[in-house]
C-alpha atoms as a PDB file:
ATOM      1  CA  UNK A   1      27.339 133.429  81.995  1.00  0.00           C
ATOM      2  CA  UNK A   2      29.550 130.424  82.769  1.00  0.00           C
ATOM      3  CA  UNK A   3      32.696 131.002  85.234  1.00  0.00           C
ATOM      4  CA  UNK A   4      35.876 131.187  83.542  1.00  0.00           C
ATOM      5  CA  UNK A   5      38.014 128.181  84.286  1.00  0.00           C
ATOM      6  CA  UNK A   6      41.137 128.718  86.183  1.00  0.00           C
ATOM      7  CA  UNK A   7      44.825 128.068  85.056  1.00  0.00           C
ATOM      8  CA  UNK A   8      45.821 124.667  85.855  1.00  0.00           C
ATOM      9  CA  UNK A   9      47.891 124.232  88.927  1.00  0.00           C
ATOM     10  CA  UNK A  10      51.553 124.176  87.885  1.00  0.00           C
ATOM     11  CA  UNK A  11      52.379 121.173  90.444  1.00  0.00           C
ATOM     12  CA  UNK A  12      51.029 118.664  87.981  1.00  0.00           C
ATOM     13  CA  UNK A  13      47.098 119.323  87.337  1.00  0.00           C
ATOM     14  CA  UNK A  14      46.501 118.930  83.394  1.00  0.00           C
ATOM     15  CA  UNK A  15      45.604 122.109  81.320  1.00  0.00           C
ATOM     16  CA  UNK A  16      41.966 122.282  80.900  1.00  0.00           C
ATOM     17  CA  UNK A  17      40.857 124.432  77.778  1.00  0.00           C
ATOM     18  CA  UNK A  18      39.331 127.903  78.340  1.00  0.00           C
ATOM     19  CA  UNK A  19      35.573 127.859  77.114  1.00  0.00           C
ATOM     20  CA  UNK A  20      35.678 132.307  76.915  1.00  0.00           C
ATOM     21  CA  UNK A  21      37.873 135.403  77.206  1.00  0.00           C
ATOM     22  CA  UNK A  22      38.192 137.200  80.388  1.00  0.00           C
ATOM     23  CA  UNK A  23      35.983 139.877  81.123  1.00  0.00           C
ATOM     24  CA  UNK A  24      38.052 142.965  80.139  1.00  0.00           C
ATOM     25  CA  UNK A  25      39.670 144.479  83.402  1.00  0.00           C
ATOM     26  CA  UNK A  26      38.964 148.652  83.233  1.00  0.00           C
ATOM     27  CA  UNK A  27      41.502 150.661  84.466  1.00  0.00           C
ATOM     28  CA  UNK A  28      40.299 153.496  87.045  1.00  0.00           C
ATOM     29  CA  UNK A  29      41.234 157.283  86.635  1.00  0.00           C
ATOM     30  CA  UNK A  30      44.389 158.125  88.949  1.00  0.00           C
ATOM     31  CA  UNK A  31      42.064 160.449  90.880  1.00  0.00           C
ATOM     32  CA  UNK A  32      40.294 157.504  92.206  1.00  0.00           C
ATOM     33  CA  UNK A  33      43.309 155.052  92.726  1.00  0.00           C
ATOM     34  CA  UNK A  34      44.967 158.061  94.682  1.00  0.00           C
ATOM     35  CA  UNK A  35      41.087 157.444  96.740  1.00  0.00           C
ATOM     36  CA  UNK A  36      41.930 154.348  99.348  1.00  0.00           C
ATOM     37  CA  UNK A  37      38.373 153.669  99.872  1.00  0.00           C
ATOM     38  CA  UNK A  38      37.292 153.701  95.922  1.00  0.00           C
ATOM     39  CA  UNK A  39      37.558 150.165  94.184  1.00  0.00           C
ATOM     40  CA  UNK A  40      36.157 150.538  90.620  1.00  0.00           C
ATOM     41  CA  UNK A  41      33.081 152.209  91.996  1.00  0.00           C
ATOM     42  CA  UNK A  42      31.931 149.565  93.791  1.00  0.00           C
ATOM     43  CA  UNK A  43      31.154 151.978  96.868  1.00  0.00           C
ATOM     44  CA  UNK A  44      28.502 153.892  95.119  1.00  0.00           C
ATOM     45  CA  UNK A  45      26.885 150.817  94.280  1.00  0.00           C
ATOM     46  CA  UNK A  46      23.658 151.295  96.636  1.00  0.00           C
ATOM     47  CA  UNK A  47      21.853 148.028  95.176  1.00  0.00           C
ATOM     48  CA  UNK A  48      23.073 145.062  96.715  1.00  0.00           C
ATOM     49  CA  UNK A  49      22.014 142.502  93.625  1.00  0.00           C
ATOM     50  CA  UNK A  50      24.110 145.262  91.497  1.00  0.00           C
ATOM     51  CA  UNK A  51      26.763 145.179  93.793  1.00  0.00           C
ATOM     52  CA  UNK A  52      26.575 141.486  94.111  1.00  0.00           C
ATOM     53  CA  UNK A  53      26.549 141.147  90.131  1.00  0.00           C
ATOM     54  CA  UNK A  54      29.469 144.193  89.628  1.00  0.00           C
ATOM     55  CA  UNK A  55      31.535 142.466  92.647  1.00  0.00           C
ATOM     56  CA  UNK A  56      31.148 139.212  91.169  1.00  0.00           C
ATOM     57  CA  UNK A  57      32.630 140.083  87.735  1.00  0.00           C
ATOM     58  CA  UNK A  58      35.304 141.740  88.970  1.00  0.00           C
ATOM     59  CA  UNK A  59      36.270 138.639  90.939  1.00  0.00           C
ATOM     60  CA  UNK A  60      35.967 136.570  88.017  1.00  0.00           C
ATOM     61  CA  UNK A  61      37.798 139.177  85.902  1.00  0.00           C
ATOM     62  CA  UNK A  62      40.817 139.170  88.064  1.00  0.00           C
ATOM     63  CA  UNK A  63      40.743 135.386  88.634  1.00  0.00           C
ATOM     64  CA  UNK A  64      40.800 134.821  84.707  1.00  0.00           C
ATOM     65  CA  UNK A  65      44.032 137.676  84.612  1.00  0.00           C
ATOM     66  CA  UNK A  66      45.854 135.959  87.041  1.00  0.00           C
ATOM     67  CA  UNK A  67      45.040 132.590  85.640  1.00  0.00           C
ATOM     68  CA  UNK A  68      46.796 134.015  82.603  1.00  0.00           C
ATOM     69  CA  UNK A  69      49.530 135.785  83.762  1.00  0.00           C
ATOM     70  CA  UNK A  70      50.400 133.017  85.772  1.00  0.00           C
ATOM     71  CA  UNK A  71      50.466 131.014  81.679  1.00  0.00           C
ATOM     72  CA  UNK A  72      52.742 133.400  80.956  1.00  0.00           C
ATOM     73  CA  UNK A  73      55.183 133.369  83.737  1.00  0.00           C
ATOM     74  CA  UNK A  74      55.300 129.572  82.939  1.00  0.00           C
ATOM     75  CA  UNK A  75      55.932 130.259  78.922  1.00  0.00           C
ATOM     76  CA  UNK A  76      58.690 132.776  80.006  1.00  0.00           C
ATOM     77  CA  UNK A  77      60.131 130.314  82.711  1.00  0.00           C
ATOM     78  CA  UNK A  78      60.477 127.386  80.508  1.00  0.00           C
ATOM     79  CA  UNK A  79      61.851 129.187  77.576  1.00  0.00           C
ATOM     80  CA  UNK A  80      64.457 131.019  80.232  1.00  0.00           C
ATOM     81  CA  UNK A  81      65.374 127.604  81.201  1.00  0.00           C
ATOM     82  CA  UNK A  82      65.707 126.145  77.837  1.00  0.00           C
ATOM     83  CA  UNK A  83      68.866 124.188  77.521  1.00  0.00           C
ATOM     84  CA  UNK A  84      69.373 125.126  73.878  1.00  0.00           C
ATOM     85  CA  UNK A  85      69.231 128.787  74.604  1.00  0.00           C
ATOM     86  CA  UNK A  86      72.926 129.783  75.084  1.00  0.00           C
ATOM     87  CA  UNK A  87      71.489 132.675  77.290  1.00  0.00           C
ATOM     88  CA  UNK A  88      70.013 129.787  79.470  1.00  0.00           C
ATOM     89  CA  UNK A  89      69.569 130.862  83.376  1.00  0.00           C
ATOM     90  CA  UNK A  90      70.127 128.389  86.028  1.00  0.00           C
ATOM     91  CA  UNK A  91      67.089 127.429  88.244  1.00  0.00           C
ATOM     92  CA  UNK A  92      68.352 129.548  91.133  1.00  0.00           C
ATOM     93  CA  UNK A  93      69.112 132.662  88.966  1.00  0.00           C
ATOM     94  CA  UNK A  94      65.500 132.270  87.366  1.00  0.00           C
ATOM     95  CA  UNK A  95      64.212 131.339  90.860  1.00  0.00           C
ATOM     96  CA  UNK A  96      65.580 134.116  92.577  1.00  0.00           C
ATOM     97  CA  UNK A  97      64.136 136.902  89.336  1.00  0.00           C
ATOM     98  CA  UNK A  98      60.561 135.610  89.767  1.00  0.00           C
ATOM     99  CA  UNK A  99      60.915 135.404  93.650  1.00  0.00           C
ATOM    100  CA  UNK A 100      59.891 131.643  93.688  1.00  0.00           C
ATOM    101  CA  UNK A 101      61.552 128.640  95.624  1.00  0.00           C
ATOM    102  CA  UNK A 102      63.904 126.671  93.175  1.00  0.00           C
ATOM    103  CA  UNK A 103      61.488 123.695  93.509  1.00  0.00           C
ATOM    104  CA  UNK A 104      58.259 126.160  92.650  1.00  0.00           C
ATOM    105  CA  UNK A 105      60.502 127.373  90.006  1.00  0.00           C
ATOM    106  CA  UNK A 106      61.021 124.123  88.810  1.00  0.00           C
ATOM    107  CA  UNK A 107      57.235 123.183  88.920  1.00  0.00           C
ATOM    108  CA  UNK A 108      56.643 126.511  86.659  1.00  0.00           C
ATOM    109  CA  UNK A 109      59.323 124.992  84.044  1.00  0.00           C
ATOM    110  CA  UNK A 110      57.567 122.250  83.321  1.00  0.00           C
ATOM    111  CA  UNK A 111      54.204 123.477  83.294  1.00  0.00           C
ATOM    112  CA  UNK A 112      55.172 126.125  81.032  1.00  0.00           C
ATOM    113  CA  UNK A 113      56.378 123.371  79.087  1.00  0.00           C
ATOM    114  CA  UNK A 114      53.826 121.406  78.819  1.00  0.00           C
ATOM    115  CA  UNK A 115      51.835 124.905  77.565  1.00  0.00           C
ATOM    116  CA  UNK A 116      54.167 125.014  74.644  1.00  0.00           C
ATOM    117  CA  UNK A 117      54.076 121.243  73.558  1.00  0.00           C
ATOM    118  CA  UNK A 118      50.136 121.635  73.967  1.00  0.00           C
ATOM    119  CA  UNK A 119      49.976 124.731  71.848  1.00  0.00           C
ATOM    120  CA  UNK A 120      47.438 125.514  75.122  1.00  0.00           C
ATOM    121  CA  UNK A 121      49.365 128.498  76.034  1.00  0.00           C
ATOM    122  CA  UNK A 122      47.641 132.421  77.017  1.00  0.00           C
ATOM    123  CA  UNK A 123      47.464 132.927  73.229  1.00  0.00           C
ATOM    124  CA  UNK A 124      46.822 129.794  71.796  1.00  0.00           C
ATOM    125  CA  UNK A 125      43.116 129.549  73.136  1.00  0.00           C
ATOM    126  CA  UNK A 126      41.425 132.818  73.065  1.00  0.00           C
ATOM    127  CA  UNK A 127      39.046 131.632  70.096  1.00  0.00           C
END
């Protein structure tokens, strides 16, 4: 199983493709989120090659979902900040919603961008 590769750094890095989807994240039963010491059951794991394996998926799992969400804040930041959208929002007003720095918000513009001239975007490469 190869690693997933991550989402290219929005302060200039180019996009690399994606070679797979992300392992599908399960969501755990409220009874066990309301459980501070359960983590998708990796405390019952007695076998530490299982846990190793289990751990290691998860890891990857959430790296590839934040990888992607972070695509999407990008789409969504560069189409907020489209200056042909009459509902256009300043850098500091789209800044301040996502809880960036006007310069990191700036960064995310472009890169999200550069995801729509590519076509490269979270839904253009899950083939």
């Amino acid at each position: 199983m190869s690693e997933p590769r991550p989402a290219p750094d929005p302060r200039g890095a180019a996009p690399r493709p994606r070679r797979m989807k992300p392992a599908q994240l399960l969501f755990e039963p409220p009874e066990a989120i309301a459980d501070p010491e359960h983590f998708f059951d990796l405390e019952s794991i007695e076998d530490p090659r299982e846990l190793l394996s289990r751990a290691t998926e998860l890891t990857l799992a959430f790296r590839a979902a934040a990888d992607r969400a972070t695509e999407f804040q990008a789409l969504a930041a560069a189409q907020l900040a489209d200056p042909s959208r009459f509902d256009r929002l300043p850098l500091a007003v789209l800044a301040e919603q996502a809880e960036w720095t006007e310069d990191y918000a700036q960064k995310m513009v472009e890169f999200g961008r550069s995801l729509l001239r590519s076509g490269g975007g979270p839904l253009g490469d899950m083939d």
